[in-house]
PDB file of N, CA and C in Angstrom:
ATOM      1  N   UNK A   1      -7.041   5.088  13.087  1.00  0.00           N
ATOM      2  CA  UNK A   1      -6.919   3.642  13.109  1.00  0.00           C
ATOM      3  C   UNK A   1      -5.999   3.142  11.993  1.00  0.00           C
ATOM      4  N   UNK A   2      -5.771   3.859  10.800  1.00  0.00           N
ATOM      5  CA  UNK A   2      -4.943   2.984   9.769  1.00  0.00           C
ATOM      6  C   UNK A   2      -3.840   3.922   9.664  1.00  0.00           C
ATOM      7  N   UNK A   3      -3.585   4.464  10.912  1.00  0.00           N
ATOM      8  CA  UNK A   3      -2.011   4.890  11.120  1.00  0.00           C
ATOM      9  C   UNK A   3      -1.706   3.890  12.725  1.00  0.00           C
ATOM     10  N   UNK A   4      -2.430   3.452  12.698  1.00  0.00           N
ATOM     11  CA  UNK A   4      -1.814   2.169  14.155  1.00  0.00           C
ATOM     12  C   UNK A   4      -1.401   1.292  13.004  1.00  0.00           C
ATOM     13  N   UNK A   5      -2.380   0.867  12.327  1.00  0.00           N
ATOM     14  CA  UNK A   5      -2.036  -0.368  11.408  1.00  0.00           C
ATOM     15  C   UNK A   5      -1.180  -0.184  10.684  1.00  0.00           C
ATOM     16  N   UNK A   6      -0.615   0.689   9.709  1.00  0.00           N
ATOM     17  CA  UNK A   6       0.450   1.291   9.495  1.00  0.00           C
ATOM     18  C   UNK A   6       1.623   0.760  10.150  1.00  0.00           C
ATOM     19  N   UNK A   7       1.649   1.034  11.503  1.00  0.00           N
ATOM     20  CA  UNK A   7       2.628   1.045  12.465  1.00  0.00           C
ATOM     21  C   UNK A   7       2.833  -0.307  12.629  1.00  0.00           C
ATOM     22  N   UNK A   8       1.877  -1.104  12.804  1.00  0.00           N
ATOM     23  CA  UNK A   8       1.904  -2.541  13.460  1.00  0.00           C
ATOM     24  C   UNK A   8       2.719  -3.004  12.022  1.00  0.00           C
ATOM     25  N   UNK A   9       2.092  -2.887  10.557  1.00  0.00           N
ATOM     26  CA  UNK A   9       2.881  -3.500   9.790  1.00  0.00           C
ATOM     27  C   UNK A   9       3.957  -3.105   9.321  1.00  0.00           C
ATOM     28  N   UNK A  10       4.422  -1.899  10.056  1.00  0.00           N
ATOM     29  CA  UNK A  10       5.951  -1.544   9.736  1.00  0.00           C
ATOM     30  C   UNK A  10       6.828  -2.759  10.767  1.00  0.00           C
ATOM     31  N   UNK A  11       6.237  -2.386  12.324  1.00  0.00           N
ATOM     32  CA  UNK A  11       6.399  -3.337  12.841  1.00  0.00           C
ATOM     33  C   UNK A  11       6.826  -4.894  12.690  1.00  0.00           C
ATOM     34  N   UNK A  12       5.782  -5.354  12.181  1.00  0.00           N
ATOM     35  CA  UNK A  12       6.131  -6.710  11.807  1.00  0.00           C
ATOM     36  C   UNK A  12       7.356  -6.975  10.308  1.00  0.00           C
ATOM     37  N   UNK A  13       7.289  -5.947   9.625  1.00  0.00           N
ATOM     38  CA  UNK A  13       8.698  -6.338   8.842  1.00  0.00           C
ATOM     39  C   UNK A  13       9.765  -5.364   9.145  1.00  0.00           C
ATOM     40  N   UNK A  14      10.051  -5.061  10.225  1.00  0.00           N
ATOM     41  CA  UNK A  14      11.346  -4.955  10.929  1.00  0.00           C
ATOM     42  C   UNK A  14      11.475  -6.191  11.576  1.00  0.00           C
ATOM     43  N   UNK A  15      10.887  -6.917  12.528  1.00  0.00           N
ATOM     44  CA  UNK A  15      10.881  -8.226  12.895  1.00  0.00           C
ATOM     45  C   UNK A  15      11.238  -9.221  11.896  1.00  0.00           C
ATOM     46  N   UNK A  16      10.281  -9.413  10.239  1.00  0.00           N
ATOM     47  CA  UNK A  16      10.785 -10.424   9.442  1.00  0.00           C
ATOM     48  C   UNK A  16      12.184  -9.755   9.262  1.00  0.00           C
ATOM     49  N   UNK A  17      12.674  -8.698   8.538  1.00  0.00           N
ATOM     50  CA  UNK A  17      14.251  -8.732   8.589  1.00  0.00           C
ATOM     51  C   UNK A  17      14.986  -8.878   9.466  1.00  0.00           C
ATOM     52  N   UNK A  18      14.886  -8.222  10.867  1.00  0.00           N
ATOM     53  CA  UNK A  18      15.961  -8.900  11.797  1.00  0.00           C
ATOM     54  C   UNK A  18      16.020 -10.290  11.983  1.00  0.00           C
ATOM     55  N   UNK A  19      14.535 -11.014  11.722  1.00  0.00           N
ATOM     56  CA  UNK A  19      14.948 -12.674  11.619  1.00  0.00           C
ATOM     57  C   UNK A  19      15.183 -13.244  10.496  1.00  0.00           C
ATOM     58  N   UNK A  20      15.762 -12.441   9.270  1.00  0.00           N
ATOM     59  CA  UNK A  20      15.785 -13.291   8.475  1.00  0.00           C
ATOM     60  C   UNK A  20      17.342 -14.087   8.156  1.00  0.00           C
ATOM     61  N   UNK A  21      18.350 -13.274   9.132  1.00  0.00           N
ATOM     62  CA  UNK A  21      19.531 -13.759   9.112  1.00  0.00           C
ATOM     63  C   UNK A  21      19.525 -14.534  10.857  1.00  0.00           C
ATOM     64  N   UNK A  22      19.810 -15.790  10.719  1.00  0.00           N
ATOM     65  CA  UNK A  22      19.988 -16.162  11.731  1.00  0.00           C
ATOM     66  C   UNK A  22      21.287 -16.033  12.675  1.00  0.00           C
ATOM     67  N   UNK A  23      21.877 -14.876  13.284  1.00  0.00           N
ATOM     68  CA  UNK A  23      23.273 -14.951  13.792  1.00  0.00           C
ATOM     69  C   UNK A  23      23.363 -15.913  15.088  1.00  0.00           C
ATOM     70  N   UNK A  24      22.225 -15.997  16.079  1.00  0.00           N
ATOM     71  CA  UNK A  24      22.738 -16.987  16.749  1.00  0.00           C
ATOM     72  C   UNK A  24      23.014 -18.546  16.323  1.00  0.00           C
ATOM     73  N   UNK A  25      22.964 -18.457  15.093  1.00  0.00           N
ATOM     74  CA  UNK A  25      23.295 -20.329  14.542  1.00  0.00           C
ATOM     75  C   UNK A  25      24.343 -20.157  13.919  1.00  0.00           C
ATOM     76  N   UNK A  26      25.052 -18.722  13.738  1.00  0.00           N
ATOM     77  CA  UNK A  26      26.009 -19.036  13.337  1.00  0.00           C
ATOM     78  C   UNK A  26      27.285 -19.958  14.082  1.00  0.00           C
ATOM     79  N   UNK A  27      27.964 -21.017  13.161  1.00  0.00           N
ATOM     80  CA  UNK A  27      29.155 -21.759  14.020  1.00  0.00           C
ATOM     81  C   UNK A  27      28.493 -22.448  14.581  1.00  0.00           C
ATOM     82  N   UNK A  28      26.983 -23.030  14.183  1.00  0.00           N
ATOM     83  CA  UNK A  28      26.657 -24.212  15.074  1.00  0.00           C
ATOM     84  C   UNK A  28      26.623 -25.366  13.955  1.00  0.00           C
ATOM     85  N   UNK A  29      27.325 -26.297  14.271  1.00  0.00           N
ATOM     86  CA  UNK A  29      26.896 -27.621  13.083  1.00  0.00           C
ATOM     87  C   UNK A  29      26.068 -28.740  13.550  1.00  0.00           C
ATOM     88  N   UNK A  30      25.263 -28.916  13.706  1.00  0.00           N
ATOM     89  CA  UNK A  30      23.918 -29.260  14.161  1.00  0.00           C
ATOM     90  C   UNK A  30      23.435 -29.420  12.932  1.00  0.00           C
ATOM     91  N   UNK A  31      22.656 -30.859  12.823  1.00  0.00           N
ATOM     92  CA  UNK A  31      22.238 -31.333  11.662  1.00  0.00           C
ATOM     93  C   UNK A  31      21.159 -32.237  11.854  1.00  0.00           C
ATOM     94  N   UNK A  32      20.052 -31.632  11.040  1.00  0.00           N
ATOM     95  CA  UNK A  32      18.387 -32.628  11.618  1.00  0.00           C
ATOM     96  C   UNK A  32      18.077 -32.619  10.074  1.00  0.00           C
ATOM     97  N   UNK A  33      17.866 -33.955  10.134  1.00  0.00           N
ATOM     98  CA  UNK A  33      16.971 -34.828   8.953  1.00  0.00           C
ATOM     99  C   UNK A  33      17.653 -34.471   7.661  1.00  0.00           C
ATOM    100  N   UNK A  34      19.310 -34.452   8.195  1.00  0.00           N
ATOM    101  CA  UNK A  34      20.506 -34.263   6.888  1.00  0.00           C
ATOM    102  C   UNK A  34      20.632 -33.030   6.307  1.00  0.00           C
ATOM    103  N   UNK A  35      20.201 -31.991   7.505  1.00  0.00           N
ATOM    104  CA  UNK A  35      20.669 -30.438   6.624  1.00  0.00           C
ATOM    105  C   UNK A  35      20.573 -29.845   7.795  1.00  0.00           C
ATOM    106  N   UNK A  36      21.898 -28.942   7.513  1.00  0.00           N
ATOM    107  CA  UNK A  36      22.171 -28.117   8.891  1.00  0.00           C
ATOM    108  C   UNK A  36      20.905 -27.459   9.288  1.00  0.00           C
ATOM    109  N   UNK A  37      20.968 -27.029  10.925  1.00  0.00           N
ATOM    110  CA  UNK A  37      19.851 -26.531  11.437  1.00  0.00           C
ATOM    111  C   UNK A  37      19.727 -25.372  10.852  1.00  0.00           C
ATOM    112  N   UNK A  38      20.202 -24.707  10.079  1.00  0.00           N
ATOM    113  CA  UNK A  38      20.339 -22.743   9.637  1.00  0.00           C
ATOM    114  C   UNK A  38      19.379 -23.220   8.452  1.00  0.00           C
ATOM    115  N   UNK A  39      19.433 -24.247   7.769  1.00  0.00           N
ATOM    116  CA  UNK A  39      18.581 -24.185   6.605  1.00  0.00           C
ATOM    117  C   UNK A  39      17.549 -24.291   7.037  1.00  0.00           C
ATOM    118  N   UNK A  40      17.104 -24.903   7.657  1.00  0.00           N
ATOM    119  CA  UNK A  40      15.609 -25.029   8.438  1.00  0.00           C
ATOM    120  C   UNK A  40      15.243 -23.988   8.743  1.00  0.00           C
ATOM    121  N   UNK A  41      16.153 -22.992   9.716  1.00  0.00           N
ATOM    122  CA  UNK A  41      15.899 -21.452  10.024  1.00  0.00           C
ATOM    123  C   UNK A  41      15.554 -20.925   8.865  1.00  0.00           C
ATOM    124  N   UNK A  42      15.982 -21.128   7.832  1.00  0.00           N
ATOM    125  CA  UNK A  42      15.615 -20.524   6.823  1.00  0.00           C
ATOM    126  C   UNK A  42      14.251 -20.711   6.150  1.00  0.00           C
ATOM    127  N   UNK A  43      14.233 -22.406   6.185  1.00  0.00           N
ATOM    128  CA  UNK A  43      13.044 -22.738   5.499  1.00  0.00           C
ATOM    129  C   UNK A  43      11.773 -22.584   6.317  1.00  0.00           C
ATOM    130  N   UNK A  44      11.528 -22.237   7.515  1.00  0.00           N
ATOM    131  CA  UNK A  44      10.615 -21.555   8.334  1.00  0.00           C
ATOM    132  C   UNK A  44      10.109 -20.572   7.938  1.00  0.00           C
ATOM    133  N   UNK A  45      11.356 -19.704   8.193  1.00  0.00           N
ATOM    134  CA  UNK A  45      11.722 -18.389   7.919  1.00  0.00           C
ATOM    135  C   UNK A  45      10.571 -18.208   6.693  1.00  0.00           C
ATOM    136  N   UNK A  46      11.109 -18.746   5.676  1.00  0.00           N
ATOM    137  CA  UNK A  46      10.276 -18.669   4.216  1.00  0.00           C
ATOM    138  C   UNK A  46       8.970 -18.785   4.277  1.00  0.00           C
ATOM    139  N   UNK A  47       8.185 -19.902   5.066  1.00  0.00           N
ATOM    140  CA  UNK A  47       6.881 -20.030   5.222  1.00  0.00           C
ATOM    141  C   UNK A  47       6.286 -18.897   6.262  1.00  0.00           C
ATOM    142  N   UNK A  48       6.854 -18.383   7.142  1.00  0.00           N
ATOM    143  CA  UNK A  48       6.530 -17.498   7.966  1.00  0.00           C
ATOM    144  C   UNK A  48       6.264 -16.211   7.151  1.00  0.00           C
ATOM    145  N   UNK A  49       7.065 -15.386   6.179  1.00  0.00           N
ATOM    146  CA  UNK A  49       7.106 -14.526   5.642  1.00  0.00           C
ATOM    147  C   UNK A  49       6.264 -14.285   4.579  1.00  0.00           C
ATOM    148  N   UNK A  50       5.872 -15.988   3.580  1.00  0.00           N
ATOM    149  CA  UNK A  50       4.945 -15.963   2.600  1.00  0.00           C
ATOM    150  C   UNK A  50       3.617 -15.885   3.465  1.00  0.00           C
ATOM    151  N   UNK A  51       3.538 -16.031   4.475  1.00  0.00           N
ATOM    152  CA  UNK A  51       2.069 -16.127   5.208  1.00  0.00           C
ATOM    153  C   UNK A  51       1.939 -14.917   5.657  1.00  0.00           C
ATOM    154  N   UNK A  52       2.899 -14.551   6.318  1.00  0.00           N
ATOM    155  CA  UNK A  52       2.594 -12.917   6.294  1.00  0.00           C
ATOM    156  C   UNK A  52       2.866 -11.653   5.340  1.00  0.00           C
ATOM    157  N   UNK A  53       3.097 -12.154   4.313  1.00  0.00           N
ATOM    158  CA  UNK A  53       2.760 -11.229   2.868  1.00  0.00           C
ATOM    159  C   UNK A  53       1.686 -11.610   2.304  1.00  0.00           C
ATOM    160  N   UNK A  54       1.312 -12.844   2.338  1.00  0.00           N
ATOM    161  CA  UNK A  54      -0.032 -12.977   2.337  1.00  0.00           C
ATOM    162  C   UNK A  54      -1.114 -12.468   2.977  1.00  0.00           C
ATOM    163  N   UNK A  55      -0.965 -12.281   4.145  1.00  0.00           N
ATOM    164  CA  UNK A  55      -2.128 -11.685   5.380  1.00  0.00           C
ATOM    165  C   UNK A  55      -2.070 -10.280   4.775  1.00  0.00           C
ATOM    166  N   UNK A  56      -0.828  -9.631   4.527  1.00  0.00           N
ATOM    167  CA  UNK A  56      -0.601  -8.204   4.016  1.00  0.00           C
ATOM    168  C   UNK A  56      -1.596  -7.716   2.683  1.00  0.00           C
ATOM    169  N   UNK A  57      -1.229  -9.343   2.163  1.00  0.00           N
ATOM    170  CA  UNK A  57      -1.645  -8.694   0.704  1.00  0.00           C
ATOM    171  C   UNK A  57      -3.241  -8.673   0.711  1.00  0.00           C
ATOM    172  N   UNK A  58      -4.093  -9.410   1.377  1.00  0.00           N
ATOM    173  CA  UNK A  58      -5.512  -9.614   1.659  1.00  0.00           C
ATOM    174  C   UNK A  58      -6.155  -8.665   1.893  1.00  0.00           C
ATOM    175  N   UNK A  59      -5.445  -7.929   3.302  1.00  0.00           N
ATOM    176  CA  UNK A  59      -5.861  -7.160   4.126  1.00  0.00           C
ATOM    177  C   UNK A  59      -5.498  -5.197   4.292  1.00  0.00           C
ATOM    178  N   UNK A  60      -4.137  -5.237   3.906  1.00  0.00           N
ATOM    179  CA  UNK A  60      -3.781  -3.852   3.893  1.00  0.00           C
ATOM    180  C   UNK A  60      -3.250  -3.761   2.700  1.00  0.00           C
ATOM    181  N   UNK A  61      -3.147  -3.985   1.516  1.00  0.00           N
ATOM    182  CA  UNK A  61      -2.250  -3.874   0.475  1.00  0.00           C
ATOM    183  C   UNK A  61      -2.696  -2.452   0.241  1.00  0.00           C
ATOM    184  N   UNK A  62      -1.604  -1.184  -0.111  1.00  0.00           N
ATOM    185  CA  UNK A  62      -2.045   0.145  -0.574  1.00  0.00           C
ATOM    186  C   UNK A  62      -2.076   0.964   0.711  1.00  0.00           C
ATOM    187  N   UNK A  63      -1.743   0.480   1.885  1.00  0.00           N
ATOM    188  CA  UNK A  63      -2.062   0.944   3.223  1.00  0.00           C
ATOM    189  C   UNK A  63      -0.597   2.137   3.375  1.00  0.00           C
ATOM    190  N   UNK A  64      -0.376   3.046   3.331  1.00  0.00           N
ATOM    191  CA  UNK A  64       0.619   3.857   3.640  1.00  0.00           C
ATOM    192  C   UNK A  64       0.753   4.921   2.112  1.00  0.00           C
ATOM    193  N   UNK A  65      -0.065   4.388   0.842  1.00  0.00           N
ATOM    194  CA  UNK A  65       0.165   4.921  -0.007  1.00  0.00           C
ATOM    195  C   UNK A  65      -1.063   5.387  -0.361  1.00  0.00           C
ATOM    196  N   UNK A  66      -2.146   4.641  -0.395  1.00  0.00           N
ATOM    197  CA  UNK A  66      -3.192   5.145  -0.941  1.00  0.00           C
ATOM    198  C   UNK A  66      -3.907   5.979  -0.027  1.00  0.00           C
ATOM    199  N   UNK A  67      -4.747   7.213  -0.446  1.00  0.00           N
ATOM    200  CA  UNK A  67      -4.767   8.481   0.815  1.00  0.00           C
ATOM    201  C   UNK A  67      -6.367   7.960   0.855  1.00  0.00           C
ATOM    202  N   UNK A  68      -7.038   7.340  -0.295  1.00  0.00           N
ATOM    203  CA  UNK A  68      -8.568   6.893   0.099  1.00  0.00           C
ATOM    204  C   UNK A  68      -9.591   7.865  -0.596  1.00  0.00           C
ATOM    205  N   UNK A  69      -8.773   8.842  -1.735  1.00  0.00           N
ATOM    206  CA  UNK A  69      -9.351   9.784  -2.129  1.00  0.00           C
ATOM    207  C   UNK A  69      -9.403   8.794  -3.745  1.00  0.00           C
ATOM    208  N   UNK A  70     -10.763   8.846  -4.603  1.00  0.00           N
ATOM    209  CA  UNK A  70     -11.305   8.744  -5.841  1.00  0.00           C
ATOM    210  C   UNK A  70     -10.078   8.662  -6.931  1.00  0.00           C
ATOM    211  N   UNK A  71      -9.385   8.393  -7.884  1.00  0.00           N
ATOM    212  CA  UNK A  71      -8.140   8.373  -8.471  1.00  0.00           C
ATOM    213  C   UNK A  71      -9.138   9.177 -10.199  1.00  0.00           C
ATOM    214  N   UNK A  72      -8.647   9.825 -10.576  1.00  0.00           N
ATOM    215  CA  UNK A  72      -8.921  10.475 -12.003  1.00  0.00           C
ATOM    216  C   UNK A  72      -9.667   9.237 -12.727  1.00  0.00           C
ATOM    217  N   UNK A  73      -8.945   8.117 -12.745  1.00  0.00           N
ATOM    218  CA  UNK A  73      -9.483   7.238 -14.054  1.00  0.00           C
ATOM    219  C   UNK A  73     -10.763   6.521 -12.952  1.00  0.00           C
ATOM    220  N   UNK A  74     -11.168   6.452 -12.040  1.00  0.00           N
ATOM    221  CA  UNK A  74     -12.015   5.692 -11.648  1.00  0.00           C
ATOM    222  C   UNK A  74     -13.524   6.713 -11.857  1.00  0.00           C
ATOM    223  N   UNK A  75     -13.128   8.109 -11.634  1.00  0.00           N
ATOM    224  CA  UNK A  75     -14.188   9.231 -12.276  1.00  0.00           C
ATOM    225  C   UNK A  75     -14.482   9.259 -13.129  1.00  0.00           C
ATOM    226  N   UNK A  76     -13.991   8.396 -13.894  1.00  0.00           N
ATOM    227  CA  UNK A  76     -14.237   8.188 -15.793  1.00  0.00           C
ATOM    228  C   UNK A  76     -13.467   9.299 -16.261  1.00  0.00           C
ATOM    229  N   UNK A  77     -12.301  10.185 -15.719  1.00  0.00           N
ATOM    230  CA  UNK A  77     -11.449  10.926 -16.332  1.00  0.00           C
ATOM    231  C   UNK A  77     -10.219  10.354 -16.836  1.00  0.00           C
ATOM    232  N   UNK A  78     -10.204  10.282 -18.241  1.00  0.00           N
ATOM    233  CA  UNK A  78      -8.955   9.215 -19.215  1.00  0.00           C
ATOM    234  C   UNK A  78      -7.936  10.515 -19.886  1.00  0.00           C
ATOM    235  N   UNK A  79      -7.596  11.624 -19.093  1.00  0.00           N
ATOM    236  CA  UNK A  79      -7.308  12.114 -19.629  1.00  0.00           C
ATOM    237  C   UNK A  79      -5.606  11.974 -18.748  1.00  0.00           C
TER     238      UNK A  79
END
């Protein structure tokens, strides 16, 4: 199960980077509420990504690195 999840959150940040450049707006000048539409793409963009590094950080943080095995210093070994 936490090699699906693994997967799903590799998943989802291949998705945030391919959207984080918007190429289909490129060469469009389109302008809402006095700033081109790409900044908006962007400023989405931004809230979308802090919410899902957030969900990350809650829920799987350590997920691909940590193996789930006891670490020396938590055994009370300070050596």
């Amino acid at each position: 199960m936490r090699r699906v999840e693994l997967g799903v959150w590799i998943a989802i940040a291949v998705v945030l980077v391919a959207l984080s450049i918007p190429w289909f707006l490129w060469g469009t000048a389109t302008v809402v509420a006095g700033l081109p539409v790409w900044v908006w793409w962007h400023v989405g963009w931004m809230v979308l990504a802090s919410a899902v590094f957030r969900l990350f950080a809650t829920r799987a943080w350590g997920i691909g690195i940590e193996t789930g095995e006891t670490s020396p210093t938590s055994r009370g070994d300070t050596r």
